[in-house]
N, C-alpha and C. Protein backbone atom coordinates (compact mmCIF):
# COMPACT_ATOMS: atom_id res chain seq x y z
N UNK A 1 -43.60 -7.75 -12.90
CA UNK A 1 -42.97 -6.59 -13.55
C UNK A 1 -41.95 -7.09 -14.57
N UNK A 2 -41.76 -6.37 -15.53
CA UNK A 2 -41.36 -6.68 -16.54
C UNK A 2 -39.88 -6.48 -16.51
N UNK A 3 -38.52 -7.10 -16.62
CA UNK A 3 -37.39 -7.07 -16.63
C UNK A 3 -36.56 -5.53 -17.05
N UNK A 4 -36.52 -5.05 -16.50
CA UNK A 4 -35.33 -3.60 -17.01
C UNK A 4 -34.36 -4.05 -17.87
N UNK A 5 -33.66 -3.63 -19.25
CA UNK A 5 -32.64 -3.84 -19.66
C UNK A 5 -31.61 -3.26 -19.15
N UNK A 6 -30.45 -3.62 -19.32
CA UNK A 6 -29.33 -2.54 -18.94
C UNK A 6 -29.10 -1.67 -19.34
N UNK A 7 -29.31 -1.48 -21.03
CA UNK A 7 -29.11 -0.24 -21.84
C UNK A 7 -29.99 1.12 -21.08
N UNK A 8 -31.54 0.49 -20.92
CA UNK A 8 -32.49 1.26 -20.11
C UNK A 8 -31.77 2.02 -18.56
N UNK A 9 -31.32 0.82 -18.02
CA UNK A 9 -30.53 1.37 -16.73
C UNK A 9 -29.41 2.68 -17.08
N UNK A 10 -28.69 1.77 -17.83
CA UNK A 10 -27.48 2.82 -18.22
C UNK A 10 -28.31 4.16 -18.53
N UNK A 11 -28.83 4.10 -19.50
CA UNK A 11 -29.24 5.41 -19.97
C UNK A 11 -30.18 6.12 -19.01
N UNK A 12 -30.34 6.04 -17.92
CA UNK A 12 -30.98 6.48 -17.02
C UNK A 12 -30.30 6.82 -15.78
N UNK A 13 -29.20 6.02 -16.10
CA UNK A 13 -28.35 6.70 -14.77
C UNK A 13 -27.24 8.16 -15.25
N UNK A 14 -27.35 8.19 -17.08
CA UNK A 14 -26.41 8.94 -17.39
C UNK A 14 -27.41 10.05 -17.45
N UNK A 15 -28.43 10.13 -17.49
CA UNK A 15 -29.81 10.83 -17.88
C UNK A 15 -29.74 11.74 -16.49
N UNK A 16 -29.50 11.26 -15.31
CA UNK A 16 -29.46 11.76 -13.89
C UNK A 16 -28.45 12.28 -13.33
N UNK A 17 -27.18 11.76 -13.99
CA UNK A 17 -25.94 12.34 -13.66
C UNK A 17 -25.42 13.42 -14.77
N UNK A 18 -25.97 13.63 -15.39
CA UNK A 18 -25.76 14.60 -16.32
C UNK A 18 -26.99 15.92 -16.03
N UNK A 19 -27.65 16.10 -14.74
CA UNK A 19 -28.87 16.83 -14.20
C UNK A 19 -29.75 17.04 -15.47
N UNK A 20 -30.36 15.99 -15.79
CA UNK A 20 -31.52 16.36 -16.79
C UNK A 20 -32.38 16.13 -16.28
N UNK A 21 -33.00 15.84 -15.07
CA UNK A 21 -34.21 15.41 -13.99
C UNK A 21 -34.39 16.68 -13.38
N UNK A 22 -35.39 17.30 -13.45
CA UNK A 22 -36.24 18.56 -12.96
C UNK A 22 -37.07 17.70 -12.26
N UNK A 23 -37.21 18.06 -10.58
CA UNK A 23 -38.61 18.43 -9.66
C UNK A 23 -39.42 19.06 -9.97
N UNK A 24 -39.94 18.98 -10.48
CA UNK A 24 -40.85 20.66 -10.90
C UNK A 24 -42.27 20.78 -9.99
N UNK A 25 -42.70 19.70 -9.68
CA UNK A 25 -43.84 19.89 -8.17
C UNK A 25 -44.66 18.91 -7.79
N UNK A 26 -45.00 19.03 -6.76
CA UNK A 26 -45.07 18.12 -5.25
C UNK A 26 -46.14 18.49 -4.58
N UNK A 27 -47.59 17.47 -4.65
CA UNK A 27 -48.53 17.88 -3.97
C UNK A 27 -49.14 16.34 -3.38
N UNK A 28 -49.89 16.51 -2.43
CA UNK A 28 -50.11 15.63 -1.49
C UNK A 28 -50.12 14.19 -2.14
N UNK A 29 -50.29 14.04 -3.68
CA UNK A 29 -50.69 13.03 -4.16
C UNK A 29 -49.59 12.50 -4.90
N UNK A 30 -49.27 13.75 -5.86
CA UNK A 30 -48.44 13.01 -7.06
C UNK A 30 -47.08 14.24 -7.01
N UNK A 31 -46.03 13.60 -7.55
CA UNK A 31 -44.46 14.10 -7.79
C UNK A 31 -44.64 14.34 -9.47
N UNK A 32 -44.49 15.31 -9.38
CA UNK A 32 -44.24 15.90 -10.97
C UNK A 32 -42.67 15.63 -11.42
N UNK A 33 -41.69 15.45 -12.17
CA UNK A 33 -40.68 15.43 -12.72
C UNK A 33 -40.54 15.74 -14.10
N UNK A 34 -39.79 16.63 -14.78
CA UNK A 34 -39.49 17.14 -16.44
C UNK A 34 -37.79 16.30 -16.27
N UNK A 35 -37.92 15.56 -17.52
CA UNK A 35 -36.42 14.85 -18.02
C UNK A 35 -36.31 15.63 -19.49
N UNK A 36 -35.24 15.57 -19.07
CA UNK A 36 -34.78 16.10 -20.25
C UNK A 36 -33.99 15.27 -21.58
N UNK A 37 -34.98 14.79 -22.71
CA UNK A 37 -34.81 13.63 -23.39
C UNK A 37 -33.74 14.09 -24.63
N UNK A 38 -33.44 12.82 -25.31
CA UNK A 38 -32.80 13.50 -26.54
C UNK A 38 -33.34 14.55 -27.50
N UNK A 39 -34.02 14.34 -27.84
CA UNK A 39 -35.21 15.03 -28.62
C UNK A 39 -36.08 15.99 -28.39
N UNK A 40 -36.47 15.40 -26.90
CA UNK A 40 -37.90 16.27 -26.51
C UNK A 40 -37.70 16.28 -25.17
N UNK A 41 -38.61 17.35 -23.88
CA UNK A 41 -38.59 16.82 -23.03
C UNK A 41 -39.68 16.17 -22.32
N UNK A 42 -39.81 15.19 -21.22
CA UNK A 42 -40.74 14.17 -21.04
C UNK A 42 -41.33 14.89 -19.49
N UNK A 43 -43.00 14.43 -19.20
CA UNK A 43 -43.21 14.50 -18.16
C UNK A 43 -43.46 13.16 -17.44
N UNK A 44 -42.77 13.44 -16.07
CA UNK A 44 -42.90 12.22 -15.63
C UNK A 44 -43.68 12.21 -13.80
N UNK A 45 -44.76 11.72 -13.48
CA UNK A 45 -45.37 11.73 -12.75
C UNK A 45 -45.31 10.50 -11.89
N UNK A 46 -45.26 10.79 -9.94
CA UNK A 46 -45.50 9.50 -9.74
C UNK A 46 -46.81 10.05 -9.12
N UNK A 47 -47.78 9.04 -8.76
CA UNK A 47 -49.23 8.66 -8.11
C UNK A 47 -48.31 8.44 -6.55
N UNK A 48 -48.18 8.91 -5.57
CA UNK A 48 -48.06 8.26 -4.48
C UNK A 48 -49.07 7.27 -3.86
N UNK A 49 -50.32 7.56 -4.24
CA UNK A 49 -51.14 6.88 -3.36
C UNK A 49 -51.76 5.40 -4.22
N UNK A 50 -51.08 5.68 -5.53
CA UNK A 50 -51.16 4.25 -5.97
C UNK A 50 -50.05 3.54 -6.01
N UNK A 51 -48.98 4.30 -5.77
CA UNK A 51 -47.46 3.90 -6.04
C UNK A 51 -47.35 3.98 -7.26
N UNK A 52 -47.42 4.09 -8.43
CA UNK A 52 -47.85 4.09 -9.85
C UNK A 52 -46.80 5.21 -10.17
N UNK A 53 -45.64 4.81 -11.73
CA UNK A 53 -45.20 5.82 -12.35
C UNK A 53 -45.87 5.94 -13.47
N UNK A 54 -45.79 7.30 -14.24
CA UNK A 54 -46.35 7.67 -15.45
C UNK A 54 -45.09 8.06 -16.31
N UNK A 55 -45.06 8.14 -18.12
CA UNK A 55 -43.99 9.13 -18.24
C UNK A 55 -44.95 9.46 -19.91
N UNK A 56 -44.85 10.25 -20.67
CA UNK A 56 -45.31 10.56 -21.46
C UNK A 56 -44.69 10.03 -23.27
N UNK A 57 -43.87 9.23 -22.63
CA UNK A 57 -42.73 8.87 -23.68
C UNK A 57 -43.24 7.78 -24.59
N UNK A 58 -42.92 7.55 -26.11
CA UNK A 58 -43.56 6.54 -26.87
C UNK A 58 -42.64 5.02 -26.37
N UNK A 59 -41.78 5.16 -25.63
CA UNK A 59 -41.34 3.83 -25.31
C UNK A 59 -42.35 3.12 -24.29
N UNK A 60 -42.58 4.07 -23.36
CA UNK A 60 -43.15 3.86 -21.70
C UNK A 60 -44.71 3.62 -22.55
N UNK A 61 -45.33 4.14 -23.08
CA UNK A 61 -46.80 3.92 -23.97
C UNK A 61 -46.30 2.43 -24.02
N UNK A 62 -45.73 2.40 -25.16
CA UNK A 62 -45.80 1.13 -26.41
C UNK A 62 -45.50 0.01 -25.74
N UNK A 63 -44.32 -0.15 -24.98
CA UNK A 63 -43.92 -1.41 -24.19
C UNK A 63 -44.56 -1.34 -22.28
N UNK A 64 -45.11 -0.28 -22.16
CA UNK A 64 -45.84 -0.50 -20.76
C UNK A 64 -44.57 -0.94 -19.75
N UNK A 65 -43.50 -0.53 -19.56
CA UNK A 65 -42.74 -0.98 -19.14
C UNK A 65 -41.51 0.34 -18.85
N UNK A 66 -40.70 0.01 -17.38
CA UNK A 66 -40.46 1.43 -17.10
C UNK A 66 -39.32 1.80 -18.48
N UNK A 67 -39.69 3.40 -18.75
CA UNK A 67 -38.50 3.72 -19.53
C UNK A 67 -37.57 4.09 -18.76
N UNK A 68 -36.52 4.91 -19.16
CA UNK A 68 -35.22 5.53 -18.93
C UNK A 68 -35.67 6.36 -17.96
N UNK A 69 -36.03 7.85 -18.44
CA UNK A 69 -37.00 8.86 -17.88
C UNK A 69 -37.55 8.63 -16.10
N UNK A 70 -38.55 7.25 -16.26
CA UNK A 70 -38.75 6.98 -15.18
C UNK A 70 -37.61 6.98 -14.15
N UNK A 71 -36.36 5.93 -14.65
CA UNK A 71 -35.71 5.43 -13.12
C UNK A 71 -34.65 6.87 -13.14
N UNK A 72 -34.17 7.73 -14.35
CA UNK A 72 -33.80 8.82 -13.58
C UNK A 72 -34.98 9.23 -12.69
N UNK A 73 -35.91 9.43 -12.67
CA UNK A 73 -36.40 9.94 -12.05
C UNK A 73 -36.45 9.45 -10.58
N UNK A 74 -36.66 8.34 -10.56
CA UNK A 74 -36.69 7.48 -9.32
C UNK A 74 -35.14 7.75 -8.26
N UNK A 75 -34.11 7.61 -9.31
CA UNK A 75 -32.87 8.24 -8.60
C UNK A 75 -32.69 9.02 -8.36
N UNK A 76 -33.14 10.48 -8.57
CA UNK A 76 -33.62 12.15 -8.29
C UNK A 76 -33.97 11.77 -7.01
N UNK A 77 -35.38 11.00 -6.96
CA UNK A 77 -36.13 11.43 -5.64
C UNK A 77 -35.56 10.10 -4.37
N UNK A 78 -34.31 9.61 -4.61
CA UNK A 78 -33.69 8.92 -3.70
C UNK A 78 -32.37 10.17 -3.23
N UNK A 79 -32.81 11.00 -4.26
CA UNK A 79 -31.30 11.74 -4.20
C UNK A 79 -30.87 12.22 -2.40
């Protein structure tokens, strides 16, 4: 796995503490999540049964690597 930056961290923990992480739904397989981005907002999906995150964002595409979006999200569902 590819190294997290801190900027990434940071901006993901302010992303979560500022409630921009929506649950939005939960079925046997996958966790739905809406973040709420600068610009736009993102969907972010986990696969439970692959363990696998998704997010719809041109960072998370281009560098394959978790964005922001994701680890709020990840901190939501530790919440």
């Amino acid at each position: 796995m590819n190294e997290i930056s801190e900027e990434i961290k940071n901006k993901a923990r302010s992303i979560f503490k500022e409630g921009k992480v929506k649950r939005k739904l939960e079925t046997d397989k996958r966790i739905h999540f809406e973040v709420q981005g600068e610009t736009e907002n993102h969907s972010v999906i986990y696969d439970k049964e692959k363990d696998e995150w998704n997010c719809d964002c041109k960072y998370f595409s281009l560098k394959e690597k978790e964005c922001s979006h994701i680890l709020a999200s990840k901190l939501k569902l530790r919440q």
